[in-house]
C-alpha atoms as a PDB file:
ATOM      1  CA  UNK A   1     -69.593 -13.227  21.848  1.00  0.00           C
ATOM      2  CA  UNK A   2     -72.002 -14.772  19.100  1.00  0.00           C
ATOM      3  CA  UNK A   3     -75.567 -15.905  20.942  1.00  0.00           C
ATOM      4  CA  UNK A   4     -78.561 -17.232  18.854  1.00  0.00           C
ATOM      5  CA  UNK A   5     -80.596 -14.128  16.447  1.00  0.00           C
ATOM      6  CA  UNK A   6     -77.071 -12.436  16.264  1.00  0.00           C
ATOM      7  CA  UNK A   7     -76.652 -10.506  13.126  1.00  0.00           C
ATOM      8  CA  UNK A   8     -73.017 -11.092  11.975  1.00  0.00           C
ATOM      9  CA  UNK A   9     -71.907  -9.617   8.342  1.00  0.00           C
ATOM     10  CA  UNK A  10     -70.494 -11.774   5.553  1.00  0.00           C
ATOM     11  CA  UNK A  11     -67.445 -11.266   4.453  1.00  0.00           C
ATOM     12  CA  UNK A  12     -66.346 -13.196   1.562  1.00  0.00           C
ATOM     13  CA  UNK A  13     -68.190 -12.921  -1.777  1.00  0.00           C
ATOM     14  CA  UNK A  14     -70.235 -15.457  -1.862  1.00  0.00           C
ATOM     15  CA  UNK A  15     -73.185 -13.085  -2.507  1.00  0.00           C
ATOM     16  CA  UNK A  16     -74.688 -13.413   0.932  1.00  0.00           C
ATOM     17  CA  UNK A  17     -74.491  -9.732   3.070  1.00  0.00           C
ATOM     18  CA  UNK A  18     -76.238 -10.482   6.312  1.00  0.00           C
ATOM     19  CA  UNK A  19     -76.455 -13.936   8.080  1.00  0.00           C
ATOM     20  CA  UNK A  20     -78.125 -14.580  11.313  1.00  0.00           C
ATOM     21  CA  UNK A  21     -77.173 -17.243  13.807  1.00  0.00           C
ATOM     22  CA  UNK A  22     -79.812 -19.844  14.274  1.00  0.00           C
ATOM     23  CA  UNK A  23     -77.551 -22.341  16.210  1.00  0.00           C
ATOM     24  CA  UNK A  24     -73.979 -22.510  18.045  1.00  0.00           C
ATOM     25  CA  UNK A  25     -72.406 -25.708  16.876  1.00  0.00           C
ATOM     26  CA  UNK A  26     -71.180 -27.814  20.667  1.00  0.00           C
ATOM     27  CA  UNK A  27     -72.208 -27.887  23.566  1.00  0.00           C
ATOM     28  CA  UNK A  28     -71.512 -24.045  24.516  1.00  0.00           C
ATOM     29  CA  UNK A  29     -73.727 -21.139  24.954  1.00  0.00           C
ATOM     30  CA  UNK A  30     -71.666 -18.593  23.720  1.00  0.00           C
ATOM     31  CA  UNK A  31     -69.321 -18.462  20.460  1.00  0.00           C
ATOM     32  CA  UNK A  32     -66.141 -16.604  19.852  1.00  0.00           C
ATOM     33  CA  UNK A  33     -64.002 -16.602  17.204  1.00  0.00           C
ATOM     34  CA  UNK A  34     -63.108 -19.780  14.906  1.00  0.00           C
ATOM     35  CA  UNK A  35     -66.126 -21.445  15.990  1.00  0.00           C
ATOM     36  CA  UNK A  36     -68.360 -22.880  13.156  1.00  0.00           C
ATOM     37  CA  UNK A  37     -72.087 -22.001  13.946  1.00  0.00           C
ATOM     38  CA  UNK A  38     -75.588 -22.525  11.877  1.00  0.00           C
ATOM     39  CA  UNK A  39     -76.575 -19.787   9.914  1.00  0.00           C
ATOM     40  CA  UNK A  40     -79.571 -18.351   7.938  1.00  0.00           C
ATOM     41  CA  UNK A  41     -79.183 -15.526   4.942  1.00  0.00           C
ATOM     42  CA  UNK A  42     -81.123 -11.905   5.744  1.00  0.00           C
ATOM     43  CA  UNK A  43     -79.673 -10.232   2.862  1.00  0.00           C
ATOM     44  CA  UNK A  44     -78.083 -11.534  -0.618  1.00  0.00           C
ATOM     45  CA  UNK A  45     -77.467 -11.106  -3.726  1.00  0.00           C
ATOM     46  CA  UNK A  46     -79.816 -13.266  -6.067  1.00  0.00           C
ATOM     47  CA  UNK A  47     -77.345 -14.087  -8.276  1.00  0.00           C
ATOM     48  CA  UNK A  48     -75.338 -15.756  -6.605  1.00  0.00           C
ATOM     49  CA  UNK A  49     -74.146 -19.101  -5.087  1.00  0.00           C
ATOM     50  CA  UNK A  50     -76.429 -18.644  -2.182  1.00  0.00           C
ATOM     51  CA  UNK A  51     -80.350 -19.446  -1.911  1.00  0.00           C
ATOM     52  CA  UNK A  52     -83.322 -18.555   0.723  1.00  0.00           C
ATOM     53  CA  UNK A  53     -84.420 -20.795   2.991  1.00  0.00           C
ATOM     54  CA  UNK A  54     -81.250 -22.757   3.511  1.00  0.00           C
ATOM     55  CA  UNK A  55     -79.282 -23.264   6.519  1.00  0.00           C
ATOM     56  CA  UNK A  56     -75.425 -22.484   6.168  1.00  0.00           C
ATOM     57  CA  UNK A  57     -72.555 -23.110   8.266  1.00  0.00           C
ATOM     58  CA  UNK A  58     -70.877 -19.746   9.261  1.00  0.00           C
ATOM     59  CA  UNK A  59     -67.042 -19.229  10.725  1.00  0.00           C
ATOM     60  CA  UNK A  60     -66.894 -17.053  12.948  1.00  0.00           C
ATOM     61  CA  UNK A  61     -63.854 -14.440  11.420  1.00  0.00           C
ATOM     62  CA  UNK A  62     -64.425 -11.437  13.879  1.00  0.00           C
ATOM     63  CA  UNK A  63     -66.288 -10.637  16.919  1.00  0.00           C
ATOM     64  CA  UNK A  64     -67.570  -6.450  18.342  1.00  0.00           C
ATOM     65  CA  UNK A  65     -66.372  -7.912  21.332  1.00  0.00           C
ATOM     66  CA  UNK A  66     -62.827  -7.347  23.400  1.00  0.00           C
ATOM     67  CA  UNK A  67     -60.499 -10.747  22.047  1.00  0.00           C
ATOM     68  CA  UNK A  68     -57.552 -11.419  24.487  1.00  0.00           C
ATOM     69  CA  UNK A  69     -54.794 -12.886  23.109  1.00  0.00           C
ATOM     70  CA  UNK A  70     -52.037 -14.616  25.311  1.00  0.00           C
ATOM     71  CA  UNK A  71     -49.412 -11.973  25.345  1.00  0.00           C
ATOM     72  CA  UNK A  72     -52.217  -9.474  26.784  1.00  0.00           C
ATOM     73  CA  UNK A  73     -52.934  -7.790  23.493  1.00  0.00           C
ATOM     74  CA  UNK A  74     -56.563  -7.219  22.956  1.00  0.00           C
ATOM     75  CA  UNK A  75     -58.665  -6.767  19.842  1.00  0.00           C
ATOM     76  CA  UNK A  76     -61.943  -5.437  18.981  1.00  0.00           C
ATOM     77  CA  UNK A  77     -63.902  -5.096  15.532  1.00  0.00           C
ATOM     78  CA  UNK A  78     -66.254  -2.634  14.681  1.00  0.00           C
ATOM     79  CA  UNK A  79     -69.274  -5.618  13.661  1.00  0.00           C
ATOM     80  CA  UNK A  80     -69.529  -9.039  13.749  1.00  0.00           C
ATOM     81  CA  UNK A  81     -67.867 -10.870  10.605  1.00  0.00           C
ATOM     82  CA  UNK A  82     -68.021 -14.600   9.266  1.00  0.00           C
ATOM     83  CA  UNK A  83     -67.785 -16.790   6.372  1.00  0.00           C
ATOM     84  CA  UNK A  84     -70.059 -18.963   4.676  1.00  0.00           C
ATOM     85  CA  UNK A  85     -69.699 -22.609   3.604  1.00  0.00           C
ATOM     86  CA  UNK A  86     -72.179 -25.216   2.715  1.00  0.00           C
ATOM     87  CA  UNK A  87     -73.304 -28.352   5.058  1.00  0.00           C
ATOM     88  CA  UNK A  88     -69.958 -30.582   3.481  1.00  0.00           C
ATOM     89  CA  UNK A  89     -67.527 -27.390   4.902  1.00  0.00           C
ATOM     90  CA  UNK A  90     -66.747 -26.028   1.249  1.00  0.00           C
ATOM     91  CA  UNK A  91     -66.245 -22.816   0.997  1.00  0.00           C
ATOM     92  CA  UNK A  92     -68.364 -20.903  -1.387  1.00  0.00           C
ATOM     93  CA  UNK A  93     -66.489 -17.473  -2.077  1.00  0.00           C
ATOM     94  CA  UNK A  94     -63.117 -17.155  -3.607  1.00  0.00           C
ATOM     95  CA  UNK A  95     -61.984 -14.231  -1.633  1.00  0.00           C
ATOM     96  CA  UNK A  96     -62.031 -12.887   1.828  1.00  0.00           C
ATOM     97  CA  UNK A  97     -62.444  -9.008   2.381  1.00  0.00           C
ATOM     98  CA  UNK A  98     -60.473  -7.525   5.356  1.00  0.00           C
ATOM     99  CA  UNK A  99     -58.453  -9.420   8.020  1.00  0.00           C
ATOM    100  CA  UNK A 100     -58.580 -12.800   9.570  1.00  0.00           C
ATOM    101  CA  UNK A 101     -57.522 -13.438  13.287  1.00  0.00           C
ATOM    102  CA  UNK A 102     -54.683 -15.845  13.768  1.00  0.00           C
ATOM    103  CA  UNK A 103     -56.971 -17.719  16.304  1.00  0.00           C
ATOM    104  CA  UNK A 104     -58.326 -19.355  13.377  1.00  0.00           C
ATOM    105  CA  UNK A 105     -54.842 -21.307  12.298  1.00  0.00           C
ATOM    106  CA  UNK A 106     -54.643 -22.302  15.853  1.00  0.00           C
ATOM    107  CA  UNK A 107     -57.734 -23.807  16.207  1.00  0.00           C
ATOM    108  CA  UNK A 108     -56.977 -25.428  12.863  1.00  0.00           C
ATOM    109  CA  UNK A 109     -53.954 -27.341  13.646  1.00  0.00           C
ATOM    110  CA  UNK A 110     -55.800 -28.058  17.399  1.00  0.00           C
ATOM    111  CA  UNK A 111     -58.763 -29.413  15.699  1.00  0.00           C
ATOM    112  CA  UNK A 112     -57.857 -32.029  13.002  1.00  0.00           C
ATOM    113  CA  UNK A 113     -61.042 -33.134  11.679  1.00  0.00           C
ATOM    114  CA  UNK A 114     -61.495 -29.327   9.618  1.00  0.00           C
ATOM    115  CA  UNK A 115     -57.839 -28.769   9.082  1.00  0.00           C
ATOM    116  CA  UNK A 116     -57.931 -28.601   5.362  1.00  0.00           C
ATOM    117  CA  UNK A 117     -61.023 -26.621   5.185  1.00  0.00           C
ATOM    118  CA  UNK A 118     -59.083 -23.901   7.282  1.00  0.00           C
ATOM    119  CA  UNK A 119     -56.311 -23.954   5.832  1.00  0.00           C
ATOM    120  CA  UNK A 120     -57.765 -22.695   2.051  1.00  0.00           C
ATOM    121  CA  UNK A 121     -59.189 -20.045   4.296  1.00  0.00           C
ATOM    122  CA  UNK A 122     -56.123 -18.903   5.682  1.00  0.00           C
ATOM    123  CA  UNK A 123     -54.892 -18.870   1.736  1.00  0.00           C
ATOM    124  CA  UNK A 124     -57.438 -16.648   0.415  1.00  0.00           C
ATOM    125  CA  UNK A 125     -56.898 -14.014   3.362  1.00  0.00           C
ATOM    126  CA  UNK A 126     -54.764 -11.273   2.115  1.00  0.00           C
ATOM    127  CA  UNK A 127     -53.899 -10.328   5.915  1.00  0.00           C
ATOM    128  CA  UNK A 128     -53.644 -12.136   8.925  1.00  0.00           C
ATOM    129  CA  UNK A 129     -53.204 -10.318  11.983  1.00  0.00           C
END
């Protein structure tokens, strides 16, 4: 459950570490996972594709927070984990470190408008669980 001023880790390499979430993209207070949110960088690397003081959209990849599934599974990481893409949803790392819920193709082929952006996503994963 993602609020505004939650830390969330990065987890692509992009160069950015640590992101905090400065707005939840809808009309909801509360964002789980495969929701896009506004994000701002804590910690990077200054080489990188990433600069200070600009606002990045995040997707949310993993929540610390129990995720119940339909067939009554649940699942739980140890930290809070998105991605990072720029303001026209490209995604600036080449590579995704750890897993990726299945929640996120889902909401892909529900929502049609970021389809293709997800589905490069889903490529780069080397697991999806």
């Amino acid at each position: 459950m993602i609020k505004i001023s939650t830390k969330l880790m990065v987890v692509d390499n992009s160069g950015a570490k640590l992101a905090k979430c400065i707005k939840l993209m809808g009309k909801q207070k509360i964002s789980t996972v495969g929701n896009l949110i506004l994000v701002t960088l804590f910690k990077f690397i200054h080489s990188k594709k990433v600069k200070k003081r600009t606002i990045y959209l995040g997707l949310i990849v993993g929540i610390s927070y129990w995720t119940t599934r339909i067939d009554g599974s649940y699942i739980k990481f140890f930290s809070n984990r998105l991605l990072v893409f720029n303001k026209s949803y490209k995604f600036l790392g080449t590579r995704v470190y750890g897993v990726i819920l299945k929640e996120i193709r889902l909401k892909s082929i529900k929502d049609k408008n970021y389809r293709k952006f997800f589905q490069k996503i889903i490529s780069y994963s080397s697991l999806i669980v």
